[in-house]
Structure formats: structure tokens, C-alpha cells
C-alpha atoms as a PDB file:
ATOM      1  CA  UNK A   1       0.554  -0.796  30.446  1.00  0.00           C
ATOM      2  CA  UNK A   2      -2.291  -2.325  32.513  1.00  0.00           C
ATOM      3  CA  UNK A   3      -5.328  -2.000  30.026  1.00  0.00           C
ATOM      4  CA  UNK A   4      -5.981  -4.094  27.507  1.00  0.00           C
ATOM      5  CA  UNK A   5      -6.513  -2.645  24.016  1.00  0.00           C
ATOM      6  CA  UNK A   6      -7.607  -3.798  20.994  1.00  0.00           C
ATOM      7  CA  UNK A   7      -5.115  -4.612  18.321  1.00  0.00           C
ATOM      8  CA  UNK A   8      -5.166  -5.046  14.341  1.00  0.00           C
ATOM      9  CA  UNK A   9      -6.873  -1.771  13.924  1.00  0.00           C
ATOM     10  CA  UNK A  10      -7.595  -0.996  10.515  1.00  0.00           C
ATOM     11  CA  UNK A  11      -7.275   2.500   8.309  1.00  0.00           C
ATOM     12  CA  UNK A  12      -9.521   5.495   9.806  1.00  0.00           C
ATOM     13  CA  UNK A  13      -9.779   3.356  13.320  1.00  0.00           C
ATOM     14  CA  UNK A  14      -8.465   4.640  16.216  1.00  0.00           C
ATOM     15  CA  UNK A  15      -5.090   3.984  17.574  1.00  0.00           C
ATOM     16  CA  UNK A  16      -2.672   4.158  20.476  1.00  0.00           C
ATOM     17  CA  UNK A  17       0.356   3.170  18.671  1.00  0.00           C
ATOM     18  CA  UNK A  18       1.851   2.245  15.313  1.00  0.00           C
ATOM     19  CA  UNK A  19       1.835  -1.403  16.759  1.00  0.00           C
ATOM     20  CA  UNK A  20      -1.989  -1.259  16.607  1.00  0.00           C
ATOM     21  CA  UNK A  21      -2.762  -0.602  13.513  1.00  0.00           C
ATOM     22  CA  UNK A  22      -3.038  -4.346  11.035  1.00  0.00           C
ATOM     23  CA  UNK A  23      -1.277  -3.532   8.036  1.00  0.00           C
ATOM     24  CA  UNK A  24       2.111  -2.633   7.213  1.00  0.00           C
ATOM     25  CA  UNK A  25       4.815  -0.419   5.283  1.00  0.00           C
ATOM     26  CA  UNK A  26       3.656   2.958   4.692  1.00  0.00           C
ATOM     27  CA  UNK A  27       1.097   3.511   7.336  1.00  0.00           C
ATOM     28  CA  UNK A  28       1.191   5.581  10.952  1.00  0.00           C
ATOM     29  CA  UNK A  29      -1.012   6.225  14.106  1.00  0.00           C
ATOM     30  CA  UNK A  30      -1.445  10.092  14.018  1.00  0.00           C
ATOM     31  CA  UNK A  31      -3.768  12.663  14.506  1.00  0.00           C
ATOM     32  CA  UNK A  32      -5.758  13.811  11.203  1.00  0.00           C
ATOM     33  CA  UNK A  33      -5.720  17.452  10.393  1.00  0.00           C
ATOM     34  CA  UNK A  34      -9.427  17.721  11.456  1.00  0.00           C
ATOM     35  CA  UNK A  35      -8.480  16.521  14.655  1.00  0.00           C
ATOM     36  CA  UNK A  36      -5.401  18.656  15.805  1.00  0.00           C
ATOM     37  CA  UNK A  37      -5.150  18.904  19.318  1.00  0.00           C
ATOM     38  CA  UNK A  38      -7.536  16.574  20.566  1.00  0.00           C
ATOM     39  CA  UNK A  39      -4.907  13.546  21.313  1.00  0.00           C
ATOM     40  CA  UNK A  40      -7.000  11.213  19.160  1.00  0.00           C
ATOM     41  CA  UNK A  41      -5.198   9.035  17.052  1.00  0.00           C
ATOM     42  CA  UNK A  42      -6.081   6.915  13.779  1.00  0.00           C
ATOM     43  CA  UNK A  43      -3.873   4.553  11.597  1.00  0.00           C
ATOM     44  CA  UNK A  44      -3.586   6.432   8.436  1.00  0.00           C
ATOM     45  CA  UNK A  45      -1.339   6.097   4.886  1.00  0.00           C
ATOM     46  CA  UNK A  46       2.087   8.487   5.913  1.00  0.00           C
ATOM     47  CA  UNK A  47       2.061  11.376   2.980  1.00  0.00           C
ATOM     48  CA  UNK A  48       2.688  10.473  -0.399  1.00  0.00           C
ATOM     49  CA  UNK A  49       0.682   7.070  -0.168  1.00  0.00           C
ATOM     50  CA  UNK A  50      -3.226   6.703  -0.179  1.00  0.00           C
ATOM     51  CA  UNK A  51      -5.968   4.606   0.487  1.00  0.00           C
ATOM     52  CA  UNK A  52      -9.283   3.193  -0.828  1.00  0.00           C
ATOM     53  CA  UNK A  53     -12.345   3.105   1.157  1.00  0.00           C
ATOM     54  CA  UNK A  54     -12.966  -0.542   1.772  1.00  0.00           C
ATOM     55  CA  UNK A  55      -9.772  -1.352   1.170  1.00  0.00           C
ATOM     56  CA  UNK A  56      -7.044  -2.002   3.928  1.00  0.00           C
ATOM     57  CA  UNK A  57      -4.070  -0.698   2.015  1.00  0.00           C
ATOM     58  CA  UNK A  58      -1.715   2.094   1.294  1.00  0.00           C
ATOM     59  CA  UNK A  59      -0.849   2.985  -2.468  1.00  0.00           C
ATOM     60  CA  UNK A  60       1.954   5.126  -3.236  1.00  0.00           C
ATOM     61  CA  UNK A  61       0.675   8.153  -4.877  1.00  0.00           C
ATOM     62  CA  UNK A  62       1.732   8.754  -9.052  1.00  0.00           C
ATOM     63  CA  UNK A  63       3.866  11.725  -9.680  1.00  0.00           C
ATOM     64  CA  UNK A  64       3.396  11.656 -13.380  1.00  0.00           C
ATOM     65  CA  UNK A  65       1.234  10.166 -16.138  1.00  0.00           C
ATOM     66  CA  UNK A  66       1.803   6.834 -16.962  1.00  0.00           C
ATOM     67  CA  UNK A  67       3.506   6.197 -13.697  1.00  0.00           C
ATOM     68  CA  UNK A  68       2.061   2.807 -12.290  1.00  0.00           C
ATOM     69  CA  UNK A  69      -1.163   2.149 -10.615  1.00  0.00           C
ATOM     70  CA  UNK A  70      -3.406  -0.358  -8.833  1.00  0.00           C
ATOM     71  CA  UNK A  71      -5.907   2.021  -7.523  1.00  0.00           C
ATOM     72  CA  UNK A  72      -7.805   5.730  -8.988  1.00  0.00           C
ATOM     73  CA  UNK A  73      -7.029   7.395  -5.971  1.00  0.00           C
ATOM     74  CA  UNK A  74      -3.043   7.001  -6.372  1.00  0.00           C
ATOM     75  CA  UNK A  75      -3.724   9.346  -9.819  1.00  0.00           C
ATOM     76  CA  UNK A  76      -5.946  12.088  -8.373  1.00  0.00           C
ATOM     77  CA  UNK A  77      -4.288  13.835  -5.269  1.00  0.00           C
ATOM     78  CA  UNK A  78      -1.172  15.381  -8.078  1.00  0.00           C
ATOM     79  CA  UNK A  79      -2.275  14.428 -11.614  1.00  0.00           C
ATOM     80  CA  UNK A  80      -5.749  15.370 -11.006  1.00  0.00           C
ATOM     81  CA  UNK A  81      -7.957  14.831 -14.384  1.00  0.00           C
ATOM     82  CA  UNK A  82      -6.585  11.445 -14.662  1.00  0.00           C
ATOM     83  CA  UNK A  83      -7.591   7.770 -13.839  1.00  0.00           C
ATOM     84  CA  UNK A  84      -5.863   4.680 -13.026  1.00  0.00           C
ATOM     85  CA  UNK A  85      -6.652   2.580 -16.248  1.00  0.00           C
ATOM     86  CA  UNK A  86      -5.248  -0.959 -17.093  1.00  0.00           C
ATOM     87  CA  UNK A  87      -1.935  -0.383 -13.986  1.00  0.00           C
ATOM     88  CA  UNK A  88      -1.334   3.236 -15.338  1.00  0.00           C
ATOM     89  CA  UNK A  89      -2.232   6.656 -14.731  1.00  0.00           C
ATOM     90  CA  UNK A  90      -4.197   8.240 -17.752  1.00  0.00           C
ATOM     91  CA  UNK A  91      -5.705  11.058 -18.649  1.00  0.00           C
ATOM     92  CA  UNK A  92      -9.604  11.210 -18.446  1.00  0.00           C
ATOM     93  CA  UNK A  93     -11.883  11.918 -21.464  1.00  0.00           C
ATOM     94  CA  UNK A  94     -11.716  15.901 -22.215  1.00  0.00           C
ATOM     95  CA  UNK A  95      -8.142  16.189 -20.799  1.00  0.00           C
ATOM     96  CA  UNK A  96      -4.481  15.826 -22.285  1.00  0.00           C
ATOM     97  CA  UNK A  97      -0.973  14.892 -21.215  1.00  0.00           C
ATOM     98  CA  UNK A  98       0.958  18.301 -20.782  1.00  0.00           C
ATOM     99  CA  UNK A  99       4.469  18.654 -19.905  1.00  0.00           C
ATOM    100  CA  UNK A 100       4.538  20.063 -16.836  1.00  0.00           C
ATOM    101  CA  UNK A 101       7.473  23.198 -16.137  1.00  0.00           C
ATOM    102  CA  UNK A 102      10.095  22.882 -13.680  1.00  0.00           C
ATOM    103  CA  UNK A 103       9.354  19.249 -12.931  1.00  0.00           C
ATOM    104  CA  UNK A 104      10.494  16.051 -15.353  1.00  0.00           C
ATOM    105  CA  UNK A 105       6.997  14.900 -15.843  1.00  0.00           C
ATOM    106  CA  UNK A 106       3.745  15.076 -17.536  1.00  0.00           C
ATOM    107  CA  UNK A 107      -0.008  16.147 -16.145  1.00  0.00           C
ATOM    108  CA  UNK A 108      -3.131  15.932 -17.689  1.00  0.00           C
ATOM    109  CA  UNK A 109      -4.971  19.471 -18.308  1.00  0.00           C
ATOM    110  CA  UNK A 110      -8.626  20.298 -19.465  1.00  0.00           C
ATOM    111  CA  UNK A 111      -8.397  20.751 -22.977  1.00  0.00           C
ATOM    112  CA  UNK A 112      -9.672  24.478 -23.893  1.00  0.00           C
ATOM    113  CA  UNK A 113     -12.507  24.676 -25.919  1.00  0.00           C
ATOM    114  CA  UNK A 114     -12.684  27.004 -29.642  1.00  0.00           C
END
């Protein structure tokens, strides 16, 4: 390599190589889905693991409520109608813990209304 380029890139920035980008464990430098095919790179959380805007780190995301937290955005991608209150995953007002078929776990669904 003969250019110089910068280093200690942070989520969402642009990337060349894994080396790049400043934090580490469950991060990459790939293309985003909106930008298949154009060669552009950005250091991004590798699947399973998500970020906060602002914040510089990758969160594993919950599989189940109760599981552990640090962040909302770790309950919503699977759990959806549940928040990350005091380190755990919890269903939000107007929504109940549900066992959930075919997988050893619980979700949080919209409670029906009589």
C-alpha cells in the first residue's frame, strides 16, 4: 500500500479493512445492504450484535425476555414490544411475556383488547 488512510474509524464510517475500524470484538468492514455492489465499505456490528447511535459499541442482541441488557436496541430487533429496563429485557406497557412455540424462550405480545 502506498496511500495513506485514515485509521480508528468508527461505526457507520467508511472502511478499507477490519484493521480500520476503532473498536473491537464483534464488529466488521462490509458493505450495508443499501449499498450492495458499490465496493463501499463501513465498520458495522457482524449479525446478531447491535449498536446505539452515539455510541461506539456493539451489543449482543437478546433472544428472550429477561435475557441481559445494557442498551434498548439489543431487545427490539427479536423481542420486539420490549425494552431494556434495569440490565434486562422487559416487556413494554400494553404487552405480555408469551411463550414462544418451537423455541425455549419467551416474547412479549400486544395484549388483545375485550
Amino acid at each position: 500500500m502506498t496511500d495513506c488512510v485514515p485509521i480508528r474509524r468508527e461505526v457507520g464510517e467508511s472502511c478499507e479493512g477490519l484493521w480500520q475500524c476503532q473498536i473491537e470484538g464483534q464488529i466488521e468492514c462490509a458493505e450495508y445492504s443499501w449499498k450492495r455492489g458499490s465496493g463501499e465499505k463501513v465498520c458495522k456490528c457482524k449479525n446478531d450484535y447491535v449498536n446505539e447511535p452515539g455510541k461506539n459499541e456493539c451489543y449482543k442482541t437478546a433472544t428472550a425476555v429477561h435475557d441481559r441488557c445494557e442498551i434498548h436496541a439489543q431487545c427490539v430487533p427479536k423481542l420486539k414490544h420490549s425494552r431494556c429496563i434495569n440490565g434486562l429485557c422487559r416487556c413494554i406497557d400494553g404487552a405480555e411475556k408469551d411463550y414462544r412455540y418451537g423455541y425455549s424462550g419467551y416474547e412479549c405480545v400486544l395484549k388483545s383488547k375485550p
